[in-house]
N, C-alpha and C. Protein backbone atom coordinates (compact mmCIF):
# COMPACT_ATOMS: atom_id res chain seq x y z
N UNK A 1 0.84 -1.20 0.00
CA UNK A 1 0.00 0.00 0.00
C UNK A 1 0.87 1.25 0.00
N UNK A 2 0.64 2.41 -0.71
CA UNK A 2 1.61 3.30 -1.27
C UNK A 2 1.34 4.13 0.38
N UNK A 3 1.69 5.21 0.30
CA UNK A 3 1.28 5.96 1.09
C UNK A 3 0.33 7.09 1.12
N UNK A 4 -0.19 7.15 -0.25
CA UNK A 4 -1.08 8.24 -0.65
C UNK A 4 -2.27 7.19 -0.38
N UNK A 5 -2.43 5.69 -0.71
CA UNK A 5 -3.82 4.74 -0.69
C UNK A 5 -3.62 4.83 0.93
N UNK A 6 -2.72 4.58 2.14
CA UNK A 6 -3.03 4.72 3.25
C UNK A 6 -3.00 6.03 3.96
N UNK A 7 -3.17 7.57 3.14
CA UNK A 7 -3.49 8.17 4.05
C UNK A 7 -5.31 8.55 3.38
N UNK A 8 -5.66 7.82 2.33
CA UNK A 8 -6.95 8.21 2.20
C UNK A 8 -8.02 6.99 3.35
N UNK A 9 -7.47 6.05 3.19
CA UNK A 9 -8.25 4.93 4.26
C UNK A 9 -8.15 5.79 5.61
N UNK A 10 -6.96 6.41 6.06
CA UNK A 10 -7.08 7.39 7.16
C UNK A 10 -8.16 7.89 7.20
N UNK A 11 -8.30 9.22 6.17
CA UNK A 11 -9.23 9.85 5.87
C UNK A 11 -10.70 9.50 6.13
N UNK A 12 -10.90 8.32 5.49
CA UNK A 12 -12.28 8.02 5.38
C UNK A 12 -12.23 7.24 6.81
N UNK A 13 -11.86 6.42 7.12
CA UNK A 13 -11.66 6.52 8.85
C UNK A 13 -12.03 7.95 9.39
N UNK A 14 -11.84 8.61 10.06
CA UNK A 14 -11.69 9.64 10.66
C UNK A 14 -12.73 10.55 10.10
N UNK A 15 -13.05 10.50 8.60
CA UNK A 15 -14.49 11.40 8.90
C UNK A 15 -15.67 10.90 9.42
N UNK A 16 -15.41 9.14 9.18
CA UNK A 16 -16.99 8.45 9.85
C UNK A 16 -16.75 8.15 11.45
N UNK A 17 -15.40 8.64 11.87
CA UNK A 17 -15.56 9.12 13.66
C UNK A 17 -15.65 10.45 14.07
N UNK A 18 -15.31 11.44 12.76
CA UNK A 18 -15.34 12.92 13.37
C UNK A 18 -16.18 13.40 12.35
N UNK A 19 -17.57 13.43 12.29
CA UNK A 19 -17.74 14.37 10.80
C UNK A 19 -17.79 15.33 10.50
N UNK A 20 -17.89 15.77 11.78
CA UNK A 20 -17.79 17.49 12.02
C UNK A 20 -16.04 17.57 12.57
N UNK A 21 -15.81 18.75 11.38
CA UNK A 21 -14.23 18.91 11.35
C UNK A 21 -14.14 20.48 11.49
N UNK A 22 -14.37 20.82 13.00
CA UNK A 22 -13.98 22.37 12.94
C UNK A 22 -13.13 23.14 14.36
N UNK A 23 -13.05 23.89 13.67
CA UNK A 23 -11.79 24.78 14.93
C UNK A 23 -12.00 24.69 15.87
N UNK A 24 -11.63 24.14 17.20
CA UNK A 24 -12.05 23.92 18.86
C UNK A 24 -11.84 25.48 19.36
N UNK A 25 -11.27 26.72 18.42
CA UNK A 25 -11.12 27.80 19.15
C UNK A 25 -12.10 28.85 18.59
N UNK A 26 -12.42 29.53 19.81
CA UNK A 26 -13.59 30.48 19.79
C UNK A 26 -13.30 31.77 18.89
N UNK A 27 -14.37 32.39 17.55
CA UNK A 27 -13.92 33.45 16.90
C UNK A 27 -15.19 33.78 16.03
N UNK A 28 -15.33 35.11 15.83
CA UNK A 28 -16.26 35.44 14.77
C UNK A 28 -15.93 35.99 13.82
N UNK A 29 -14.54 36.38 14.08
CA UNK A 29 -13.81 37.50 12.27
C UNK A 29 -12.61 36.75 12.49
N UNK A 30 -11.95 36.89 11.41
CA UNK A 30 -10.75 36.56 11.00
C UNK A 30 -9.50 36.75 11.61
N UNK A 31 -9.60 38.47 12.24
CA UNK A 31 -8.64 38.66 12.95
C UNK A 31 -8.73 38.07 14.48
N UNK A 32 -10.08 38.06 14.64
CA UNK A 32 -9.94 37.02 16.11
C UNK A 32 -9.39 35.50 16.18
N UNK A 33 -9.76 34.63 14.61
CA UNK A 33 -9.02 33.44 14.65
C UNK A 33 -7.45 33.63 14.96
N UNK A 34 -7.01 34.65 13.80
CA UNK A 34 -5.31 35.02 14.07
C UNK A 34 -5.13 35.23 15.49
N UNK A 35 -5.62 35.91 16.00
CA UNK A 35 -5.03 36.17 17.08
C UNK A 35 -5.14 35.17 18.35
N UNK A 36 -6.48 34.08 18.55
CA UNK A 36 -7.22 33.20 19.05
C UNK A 36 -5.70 32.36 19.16
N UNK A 37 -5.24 31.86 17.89
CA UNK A 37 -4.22 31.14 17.72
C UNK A 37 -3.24 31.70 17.96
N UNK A 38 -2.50 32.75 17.74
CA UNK A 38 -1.20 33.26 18.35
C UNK A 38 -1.17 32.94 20.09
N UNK A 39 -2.58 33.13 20.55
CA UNK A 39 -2.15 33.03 22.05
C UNK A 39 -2.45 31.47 22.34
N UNK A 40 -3.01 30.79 21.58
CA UNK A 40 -3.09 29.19 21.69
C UNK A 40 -1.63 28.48 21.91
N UNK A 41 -0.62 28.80 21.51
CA UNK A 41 0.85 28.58 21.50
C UNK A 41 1.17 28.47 22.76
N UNK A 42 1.49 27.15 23.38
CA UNK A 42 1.84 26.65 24.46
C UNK A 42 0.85 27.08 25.77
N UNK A 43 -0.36 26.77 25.45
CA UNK A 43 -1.46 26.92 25.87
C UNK A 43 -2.65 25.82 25.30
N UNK A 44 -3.33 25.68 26.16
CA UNK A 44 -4.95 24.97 25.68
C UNK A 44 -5.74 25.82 25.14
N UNK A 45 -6.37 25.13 24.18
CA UNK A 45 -7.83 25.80 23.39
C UNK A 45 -8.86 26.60 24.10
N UNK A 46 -9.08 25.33 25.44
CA UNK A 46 -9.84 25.65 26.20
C UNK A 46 -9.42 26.91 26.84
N UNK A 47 -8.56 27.07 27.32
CA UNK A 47 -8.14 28.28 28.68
C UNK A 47 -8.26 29.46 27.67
N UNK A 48 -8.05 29.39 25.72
CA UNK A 48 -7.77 30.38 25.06
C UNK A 48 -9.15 30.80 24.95
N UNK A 49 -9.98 29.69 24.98
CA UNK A 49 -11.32 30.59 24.75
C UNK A 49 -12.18 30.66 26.21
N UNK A 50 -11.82 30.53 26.92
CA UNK A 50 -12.08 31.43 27.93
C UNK A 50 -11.81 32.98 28.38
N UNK A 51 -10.37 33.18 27.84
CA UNK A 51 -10.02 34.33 27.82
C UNK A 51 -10.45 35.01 26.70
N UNK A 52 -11.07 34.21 25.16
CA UNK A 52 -11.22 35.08 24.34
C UNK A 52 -12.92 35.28 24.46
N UNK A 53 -13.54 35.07 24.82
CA UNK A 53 -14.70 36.21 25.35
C UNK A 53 -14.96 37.84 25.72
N UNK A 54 -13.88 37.90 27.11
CA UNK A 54 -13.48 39.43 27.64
C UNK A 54 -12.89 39.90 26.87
N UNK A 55 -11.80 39.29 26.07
CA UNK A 55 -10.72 39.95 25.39
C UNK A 55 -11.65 40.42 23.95
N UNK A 56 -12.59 39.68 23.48
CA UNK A 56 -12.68 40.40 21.85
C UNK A 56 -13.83 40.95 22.95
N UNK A 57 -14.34 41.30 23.69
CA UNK A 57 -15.57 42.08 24.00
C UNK A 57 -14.76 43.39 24.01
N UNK A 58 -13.75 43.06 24.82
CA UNK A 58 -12.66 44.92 25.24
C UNK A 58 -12.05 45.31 23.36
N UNK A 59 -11.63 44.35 22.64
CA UNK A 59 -11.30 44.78 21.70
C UNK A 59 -11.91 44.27 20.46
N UNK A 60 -12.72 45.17 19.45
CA UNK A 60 -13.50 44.69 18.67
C UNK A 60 -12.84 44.27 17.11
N UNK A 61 -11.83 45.39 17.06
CA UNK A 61 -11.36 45.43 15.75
C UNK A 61 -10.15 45.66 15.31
N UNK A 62 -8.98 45.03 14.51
CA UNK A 62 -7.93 45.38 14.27
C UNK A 62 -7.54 46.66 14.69
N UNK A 63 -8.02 47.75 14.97
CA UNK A 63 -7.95 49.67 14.94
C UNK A 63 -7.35 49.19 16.55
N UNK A 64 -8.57 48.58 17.15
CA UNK A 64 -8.83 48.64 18.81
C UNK A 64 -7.31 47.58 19.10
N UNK A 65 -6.94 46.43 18.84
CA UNK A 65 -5.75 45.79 18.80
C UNK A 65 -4.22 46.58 18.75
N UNK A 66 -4.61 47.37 17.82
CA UNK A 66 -3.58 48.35 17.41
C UNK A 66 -2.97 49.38 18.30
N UNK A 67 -4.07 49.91 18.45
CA UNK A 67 -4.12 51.07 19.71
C UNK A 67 -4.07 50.36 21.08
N UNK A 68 -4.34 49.31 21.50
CA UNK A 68 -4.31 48.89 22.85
C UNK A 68 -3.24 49.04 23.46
N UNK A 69 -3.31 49.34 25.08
CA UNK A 69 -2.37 49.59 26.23
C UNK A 69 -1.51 48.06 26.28
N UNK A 70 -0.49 48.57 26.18
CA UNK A 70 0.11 46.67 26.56
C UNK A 70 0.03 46.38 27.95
N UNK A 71 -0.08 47.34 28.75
CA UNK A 71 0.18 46.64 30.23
C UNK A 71 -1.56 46.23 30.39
N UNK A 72 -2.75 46.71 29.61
CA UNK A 72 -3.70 46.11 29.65
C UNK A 72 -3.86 44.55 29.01
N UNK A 73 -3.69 45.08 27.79
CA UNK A 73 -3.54 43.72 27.17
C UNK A 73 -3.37 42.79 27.73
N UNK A 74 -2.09 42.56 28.54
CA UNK A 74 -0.90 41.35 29.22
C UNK A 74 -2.32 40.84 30.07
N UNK A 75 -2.96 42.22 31.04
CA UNK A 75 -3.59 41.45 32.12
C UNK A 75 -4.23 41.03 31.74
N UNK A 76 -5.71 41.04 30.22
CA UNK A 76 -6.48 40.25 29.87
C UNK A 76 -5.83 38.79 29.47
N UNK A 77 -4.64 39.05 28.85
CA UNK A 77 -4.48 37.29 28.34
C UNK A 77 -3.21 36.72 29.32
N UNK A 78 -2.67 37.11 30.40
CA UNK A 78 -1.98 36.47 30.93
C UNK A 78 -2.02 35.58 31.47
N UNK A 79 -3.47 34.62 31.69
CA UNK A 79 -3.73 33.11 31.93
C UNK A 79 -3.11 32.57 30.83
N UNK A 80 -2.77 32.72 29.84
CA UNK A 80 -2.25 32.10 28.79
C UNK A 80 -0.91 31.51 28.60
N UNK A 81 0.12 32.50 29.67
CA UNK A 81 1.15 31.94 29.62
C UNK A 81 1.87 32.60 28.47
N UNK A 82 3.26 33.18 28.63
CA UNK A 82 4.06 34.14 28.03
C UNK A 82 3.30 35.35 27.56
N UNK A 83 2.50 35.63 28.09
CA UNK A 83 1.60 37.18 27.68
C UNK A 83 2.02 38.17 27.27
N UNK A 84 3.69 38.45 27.96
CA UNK A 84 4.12 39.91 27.54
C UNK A 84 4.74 39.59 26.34
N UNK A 85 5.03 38.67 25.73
CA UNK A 85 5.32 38.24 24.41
C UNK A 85 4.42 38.29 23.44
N UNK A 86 3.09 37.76 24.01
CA UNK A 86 1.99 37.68 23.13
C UNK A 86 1.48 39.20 22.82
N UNK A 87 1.26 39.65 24.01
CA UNK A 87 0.62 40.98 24.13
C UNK A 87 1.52 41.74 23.30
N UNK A 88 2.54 41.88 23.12
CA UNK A 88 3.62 42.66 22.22
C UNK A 88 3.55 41.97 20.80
N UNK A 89 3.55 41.10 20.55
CA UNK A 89 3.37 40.33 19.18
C UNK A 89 1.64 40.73 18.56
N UNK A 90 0.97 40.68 19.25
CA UNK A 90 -0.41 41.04 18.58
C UNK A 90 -1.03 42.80 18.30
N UNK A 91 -0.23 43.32 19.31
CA UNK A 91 0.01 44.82 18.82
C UNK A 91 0.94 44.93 17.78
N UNK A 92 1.81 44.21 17.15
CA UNK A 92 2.60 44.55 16.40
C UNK A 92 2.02 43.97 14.87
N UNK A 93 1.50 42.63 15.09
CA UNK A 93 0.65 42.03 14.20
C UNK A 93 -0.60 43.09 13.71
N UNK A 94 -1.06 43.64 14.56
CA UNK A 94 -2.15 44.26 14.14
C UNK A 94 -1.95 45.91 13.19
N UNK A 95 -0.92 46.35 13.93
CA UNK A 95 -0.47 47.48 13.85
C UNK A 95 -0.10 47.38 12.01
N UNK A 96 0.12 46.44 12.08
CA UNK A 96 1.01 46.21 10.20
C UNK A 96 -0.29 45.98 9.23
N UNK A 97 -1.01 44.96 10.44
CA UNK A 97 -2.06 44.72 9.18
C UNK A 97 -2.83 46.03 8.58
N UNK A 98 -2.89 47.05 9.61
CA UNK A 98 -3.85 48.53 9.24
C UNK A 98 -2.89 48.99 8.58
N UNK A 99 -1.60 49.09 8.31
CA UNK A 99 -0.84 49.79 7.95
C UNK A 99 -0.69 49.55 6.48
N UNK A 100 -0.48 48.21 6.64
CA UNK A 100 -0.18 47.29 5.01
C UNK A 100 -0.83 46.87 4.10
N UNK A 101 -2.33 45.98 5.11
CA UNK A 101 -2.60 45.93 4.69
C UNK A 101 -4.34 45.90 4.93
N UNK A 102 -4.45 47.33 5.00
CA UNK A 102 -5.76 47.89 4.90
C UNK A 102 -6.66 47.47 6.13
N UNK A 103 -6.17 46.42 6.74
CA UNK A 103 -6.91 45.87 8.46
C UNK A 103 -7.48 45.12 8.50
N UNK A 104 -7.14 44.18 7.26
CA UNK A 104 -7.42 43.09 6.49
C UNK A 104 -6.63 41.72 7.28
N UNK A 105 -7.02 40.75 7.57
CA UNK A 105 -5.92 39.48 7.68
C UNK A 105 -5.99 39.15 6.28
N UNK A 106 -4.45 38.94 5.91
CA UNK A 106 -3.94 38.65 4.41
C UNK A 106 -4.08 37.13 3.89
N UNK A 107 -4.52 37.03 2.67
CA UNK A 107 -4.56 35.90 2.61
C UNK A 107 -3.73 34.79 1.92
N UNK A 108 -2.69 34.90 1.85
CA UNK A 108 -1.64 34.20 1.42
C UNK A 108 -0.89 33.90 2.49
N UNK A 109 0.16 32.73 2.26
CA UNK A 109 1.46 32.59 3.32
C UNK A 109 2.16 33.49 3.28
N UNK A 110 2.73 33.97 2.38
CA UNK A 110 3.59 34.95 2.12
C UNK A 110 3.25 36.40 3.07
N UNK A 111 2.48 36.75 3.08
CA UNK A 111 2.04 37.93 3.71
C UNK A 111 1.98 37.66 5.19
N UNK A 112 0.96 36.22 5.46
CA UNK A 112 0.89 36.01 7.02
C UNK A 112 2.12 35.69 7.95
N UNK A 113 2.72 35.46 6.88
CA UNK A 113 4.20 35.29 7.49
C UNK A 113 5.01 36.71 7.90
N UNK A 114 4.53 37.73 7.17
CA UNK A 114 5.55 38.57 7.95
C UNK A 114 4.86 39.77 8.97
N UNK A 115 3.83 38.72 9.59
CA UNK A 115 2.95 39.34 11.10
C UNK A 115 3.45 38.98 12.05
N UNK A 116 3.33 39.82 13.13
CA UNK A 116 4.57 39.25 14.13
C UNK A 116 3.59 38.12 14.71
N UNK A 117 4.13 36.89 15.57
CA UNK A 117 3.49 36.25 16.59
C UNK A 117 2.96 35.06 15.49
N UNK A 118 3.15 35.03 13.75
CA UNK A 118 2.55 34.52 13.14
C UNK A 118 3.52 33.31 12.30
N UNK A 119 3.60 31.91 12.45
CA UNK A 119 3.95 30.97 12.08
C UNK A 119 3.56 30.51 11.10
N UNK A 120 3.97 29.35 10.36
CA UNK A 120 3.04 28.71 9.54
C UNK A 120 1.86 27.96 9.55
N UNK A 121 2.24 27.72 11.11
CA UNK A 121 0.90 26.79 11.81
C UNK A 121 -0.04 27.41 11.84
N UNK A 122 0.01 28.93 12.56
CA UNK A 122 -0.75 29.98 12.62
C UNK A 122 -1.30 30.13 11.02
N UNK A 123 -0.55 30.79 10.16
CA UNK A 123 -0.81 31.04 9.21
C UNK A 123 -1.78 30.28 8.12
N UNK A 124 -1.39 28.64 7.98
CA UNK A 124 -1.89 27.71 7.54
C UNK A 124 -3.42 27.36 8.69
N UNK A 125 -3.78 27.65 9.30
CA UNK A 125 -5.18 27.63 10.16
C UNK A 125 -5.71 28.76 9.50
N UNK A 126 -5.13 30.11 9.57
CA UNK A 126 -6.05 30.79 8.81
C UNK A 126 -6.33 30.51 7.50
N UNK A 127 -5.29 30.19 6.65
CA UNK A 127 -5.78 30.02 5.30
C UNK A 127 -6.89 29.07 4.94
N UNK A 128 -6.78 27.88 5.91
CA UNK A 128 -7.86 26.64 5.79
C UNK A 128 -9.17 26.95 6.19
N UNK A 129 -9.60 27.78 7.63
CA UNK A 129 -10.57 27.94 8.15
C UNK A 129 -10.98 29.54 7.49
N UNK A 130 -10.28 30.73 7.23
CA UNK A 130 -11.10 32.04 6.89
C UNK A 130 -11.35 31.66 5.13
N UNK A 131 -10.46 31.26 4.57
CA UNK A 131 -10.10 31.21 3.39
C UNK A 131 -9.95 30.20 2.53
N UNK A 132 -10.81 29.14 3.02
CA UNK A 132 -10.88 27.77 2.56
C UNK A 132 -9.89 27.23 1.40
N UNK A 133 -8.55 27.64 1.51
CA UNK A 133 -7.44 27.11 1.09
C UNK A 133 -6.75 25.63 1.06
N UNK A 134 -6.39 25.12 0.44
CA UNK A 134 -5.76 23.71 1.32
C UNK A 134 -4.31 24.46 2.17
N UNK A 135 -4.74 23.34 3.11
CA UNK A 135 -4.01 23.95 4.50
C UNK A 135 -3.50 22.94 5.35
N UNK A 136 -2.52 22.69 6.13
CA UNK A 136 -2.07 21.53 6.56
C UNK A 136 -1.31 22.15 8.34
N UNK A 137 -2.32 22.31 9.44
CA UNK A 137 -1.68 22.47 10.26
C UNK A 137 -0.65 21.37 10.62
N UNK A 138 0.53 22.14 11.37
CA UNK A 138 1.16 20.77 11.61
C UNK A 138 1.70 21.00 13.10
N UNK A 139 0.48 20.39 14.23
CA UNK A 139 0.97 20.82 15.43
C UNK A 139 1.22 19.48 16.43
N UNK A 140 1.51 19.78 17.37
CA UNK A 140 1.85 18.17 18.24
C UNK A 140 1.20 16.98 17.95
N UNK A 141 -0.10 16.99 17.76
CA UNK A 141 -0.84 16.08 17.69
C UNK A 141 -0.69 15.17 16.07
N UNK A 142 -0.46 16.40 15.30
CA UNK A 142 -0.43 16.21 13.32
C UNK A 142 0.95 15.38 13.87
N UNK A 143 2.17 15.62 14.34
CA UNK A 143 3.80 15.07 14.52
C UNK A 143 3.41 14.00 14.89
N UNK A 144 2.46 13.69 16.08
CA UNK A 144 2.61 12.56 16.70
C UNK A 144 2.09 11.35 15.82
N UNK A 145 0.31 11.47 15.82
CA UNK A 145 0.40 10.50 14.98
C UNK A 145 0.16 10.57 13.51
N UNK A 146 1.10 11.29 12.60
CA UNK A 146 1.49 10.93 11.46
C UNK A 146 2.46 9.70 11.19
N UNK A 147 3.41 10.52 12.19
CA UNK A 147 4.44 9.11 12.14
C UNK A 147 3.88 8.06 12.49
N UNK A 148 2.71 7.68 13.59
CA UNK A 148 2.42 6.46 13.93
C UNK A 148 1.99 5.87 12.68
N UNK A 149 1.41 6.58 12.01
CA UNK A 149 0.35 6.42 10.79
C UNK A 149 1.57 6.05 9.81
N UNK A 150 2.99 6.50 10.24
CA UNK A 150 3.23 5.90 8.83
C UNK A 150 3.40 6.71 7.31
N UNK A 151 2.57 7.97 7.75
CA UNK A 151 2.81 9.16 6.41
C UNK A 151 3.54 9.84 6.78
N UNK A 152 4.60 9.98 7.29
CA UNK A 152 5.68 10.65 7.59
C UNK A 152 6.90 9.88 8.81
N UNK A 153 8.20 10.10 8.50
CA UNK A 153 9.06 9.86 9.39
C UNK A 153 9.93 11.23 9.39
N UNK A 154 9.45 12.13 9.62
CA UNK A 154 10.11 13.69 9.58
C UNK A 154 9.34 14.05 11.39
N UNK A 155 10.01 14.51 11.87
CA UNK A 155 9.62 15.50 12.88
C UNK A 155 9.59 16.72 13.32
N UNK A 156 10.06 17.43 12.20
CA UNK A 156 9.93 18.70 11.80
C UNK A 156 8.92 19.42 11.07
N UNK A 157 8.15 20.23 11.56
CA UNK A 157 6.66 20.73 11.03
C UNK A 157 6.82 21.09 9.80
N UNK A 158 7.64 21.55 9.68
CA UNK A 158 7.88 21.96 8.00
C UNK A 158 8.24 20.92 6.83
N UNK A 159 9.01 20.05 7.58
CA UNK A 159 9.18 18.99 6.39
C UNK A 159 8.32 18.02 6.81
N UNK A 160 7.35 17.76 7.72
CA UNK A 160 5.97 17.00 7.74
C UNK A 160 5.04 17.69 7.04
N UNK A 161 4.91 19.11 6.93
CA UNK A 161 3.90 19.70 6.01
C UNK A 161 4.13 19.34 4.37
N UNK A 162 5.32 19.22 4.34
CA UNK A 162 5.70 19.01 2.86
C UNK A 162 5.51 17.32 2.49
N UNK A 163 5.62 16.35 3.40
CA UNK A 163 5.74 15.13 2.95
C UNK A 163 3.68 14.86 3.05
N UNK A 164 3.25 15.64 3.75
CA UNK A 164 1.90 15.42 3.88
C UNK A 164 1.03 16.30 2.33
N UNK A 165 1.12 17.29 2.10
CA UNK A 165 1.33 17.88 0.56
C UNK A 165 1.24 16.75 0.08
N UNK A 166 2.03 16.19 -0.60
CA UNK A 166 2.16 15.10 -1.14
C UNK A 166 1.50 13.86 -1.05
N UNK A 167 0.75 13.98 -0.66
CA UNK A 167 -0.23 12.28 -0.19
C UNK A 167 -1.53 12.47 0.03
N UNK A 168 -1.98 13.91 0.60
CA UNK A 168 -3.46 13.99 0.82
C UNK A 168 -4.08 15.12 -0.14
N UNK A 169 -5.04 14.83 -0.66
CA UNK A 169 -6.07 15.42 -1.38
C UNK A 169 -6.02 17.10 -0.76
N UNK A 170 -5.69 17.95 -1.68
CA UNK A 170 -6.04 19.54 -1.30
C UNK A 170 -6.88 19.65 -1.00
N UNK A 171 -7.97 19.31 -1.00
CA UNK A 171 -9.52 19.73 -0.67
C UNK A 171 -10.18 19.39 0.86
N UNK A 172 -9.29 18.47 1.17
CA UNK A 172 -8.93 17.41 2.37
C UNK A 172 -8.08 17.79 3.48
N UNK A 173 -7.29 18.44 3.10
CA UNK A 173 -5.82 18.73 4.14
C UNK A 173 -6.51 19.34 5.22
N UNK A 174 -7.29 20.33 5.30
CA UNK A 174 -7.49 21.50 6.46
C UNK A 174 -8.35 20.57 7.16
N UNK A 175 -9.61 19.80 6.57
CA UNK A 175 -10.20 19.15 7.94
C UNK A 175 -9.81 17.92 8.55
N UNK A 176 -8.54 16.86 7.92
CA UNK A 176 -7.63 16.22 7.90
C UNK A 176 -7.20 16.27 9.45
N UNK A 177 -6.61 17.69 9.24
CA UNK A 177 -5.78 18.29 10.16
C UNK A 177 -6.85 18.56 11.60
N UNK A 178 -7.88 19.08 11.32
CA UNK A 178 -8.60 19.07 12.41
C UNK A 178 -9.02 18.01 13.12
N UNK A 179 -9.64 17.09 12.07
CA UNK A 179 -9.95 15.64 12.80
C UNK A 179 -8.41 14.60 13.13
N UNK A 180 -7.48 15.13 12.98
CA UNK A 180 -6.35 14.93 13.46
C UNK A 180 -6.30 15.32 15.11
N UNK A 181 -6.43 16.13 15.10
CA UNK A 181 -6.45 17.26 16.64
C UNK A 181 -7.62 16.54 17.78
N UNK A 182 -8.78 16.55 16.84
CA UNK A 182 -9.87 15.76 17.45
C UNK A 182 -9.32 13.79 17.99
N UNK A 183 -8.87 13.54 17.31
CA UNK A 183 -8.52 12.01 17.57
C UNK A 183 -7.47 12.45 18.23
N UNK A 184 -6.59 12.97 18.41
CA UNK A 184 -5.10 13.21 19.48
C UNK A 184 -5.87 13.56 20.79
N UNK A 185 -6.54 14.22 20.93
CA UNK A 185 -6.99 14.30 22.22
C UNK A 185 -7.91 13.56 22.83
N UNK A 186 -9.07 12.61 22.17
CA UNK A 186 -9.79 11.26 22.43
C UNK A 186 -8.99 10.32 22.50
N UNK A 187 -8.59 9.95 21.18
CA UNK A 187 -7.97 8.37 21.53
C UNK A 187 -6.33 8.10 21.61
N UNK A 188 -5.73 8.58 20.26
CA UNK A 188 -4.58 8.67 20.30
C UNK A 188 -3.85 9.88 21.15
N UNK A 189 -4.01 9.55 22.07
CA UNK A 189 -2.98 10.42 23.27
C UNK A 189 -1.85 10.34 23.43
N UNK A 190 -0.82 11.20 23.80
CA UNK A 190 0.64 11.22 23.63
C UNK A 190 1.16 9.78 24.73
N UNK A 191 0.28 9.66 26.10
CA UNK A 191 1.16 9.38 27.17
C UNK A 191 0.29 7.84 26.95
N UNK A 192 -1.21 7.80 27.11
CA UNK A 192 -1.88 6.61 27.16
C UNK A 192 -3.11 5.98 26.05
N UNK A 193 -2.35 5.92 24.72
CA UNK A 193 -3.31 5.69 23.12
C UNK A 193 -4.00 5.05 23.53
N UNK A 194 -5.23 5.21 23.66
CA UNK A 194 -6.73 4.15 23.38
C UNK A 194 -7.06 3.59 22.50
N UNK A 195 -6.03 2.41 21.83
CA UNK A 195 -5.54 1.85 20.66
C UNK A 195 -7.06 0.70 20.47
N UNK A 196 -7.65 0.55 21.50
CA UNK A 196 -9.00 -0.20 21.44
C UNK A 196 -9.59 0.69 20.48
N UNK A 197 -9.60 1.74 20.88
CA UNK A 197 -10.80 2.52 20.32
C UNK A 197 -11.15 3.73 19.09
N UNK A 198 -9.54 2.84 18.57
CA UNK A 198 -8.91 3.71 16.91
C UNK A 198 -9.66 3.07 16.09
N UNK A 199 -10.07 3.99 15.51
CA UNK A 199 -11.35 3.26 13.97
C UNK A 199 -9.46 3.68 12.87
N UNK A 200 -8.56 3.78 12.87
CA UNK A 200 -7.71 3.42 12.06
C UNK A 200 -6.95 2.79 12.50
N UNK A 201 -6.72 2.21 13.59
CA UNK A 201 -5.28 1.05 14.42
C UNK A 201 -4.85 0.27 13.78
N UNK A 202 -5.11 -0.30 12.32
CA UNK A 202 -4.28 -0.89 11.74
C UNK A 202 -3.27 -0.84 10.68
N UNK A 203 -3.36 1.02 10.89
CA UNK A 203 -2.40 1.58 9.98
C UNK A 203 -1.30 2.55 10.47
N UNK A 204 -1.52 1.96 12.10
CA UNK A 204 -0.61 2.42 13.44
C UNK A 204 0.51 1.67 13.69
N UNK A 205 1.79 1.89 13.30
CA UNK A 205 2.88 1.37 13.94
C UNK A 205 2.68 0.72 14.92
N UNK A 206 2.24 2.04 16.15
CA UNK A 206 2.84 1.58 17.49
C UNK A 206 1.80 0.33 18.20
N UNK A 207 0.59 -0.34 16.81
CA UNK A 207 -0.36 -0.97 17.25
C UNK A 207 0.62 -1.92 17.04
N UNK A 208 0.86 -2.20 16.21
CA UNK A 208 1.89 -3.33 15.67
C UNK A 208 3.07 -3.69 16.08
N UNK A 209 3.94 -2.71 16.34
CA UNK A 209 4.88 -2.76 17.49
C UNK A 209 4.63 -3.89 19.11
N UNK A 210 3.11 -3.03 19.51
CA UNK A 210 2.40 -4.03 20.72
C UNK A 210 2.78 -4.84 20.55
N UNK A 211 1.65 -5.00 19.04
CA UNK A 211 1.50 -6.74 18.96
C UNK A 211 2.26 -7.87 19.26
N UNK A 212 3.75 -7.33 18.07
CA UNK A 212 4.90 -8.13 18.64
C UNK A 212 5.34 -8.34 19.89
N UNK A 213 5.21 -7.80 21.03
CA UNK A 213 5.60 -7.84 22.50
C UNK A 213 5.27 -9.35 22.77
């Protein structure tokens, strides 16, 4: 089996356990996803959208981001963990986008890339979810079990984004990636896989690995 025929059996696995394939983080415009995710970075979804309630209520719009107090800022998102980083990265992010580009989140890589606080991971979430692009997040969960899966032996997000390119359907990649996220945190878990309860376990290494024991 090539690796493009086993990451579509993935696929079809995983949409008849997840069929709903959408962002676990809270947002109603574009610039709230960007930013939703900049502070998601070594943080939970959950704790991010808790904080992002108060936070887009105090700030509505790229203008209001822009202009914000940083020592305010910090205190709204500092449950988050590295805040004065964040809080300085999303004023600076924002500040460019009114500047550059009209107060718009941009829609290419090329552009999202040169926002501060903004990765490819980042970047590639927006393109998939505002901009229905093919899109390939590639975050702990995409590293972990890809390799189990077998479509990648890279552990580097960037050259897992590129070997994954290559095997899954464009049209496919962005909710791929989500119902990726969704199964990393149900079954396939970093510390204790619920390998019973994988509707794909037989295209899992580390099932097979077991076995042999």
């Amino acid at each position: 089996m090539t690796k493009k025929e086993r990451a579509l059996h993935i696929i079809e696995g995983l949409e008849k356990k997840y069929p709903s394939a959408i962002c676990s983080l809270n947002y109603t415009t574009p610039h709230e996803l960007l930013i939703a995710t900049q502070l998601s970075a070594q943080c939970t979804d959950a704790r991010v959208n808790i904080v992002a309630g108060p936070l887009f209520d105090r700030y509505r719009s790229v203008d209001d981001f822009a202009e914000a107090d940083y020592e305010e800022l910090c205190e709204y998102i500092r449950s988050t963990g590295f805040y004065r980083n964040k809080a300085k990265n999303i004023i600076a992010c924002c500040k460019r986008m009114r500047e550059v580009y009209g107060g718009e989140v941009p829609d290419n890589m090329e552009d999202l890339l040169t926002l501060a606080g903004t990765g490819r991971k980042t970047a590639n979430l927006v393109l998939g979810d505002i901009f229905g692009k093919p899109a390939i997040v590639v975050d702990t969960h995409c590293i972990r079990i890809t390799n189990r899966m077998g479509l990648t032996s890279n552990k580097d997000p960037e050259k897992i984004e590129e070997d994954l390119k290559k095997i899954l359907p464009p049209e496919k990649s962005s909710d791929f990636c989500h119902r990726i996220v969704l199964h990393g945190r149900e079954v396939c878990t970093a510390r204790k896989a619920k390998c019973e309860d994988c509707i794909v376990s037989e295209y899992c290494k580390k099932v097979g690995i077991e076995k042999k024991k």
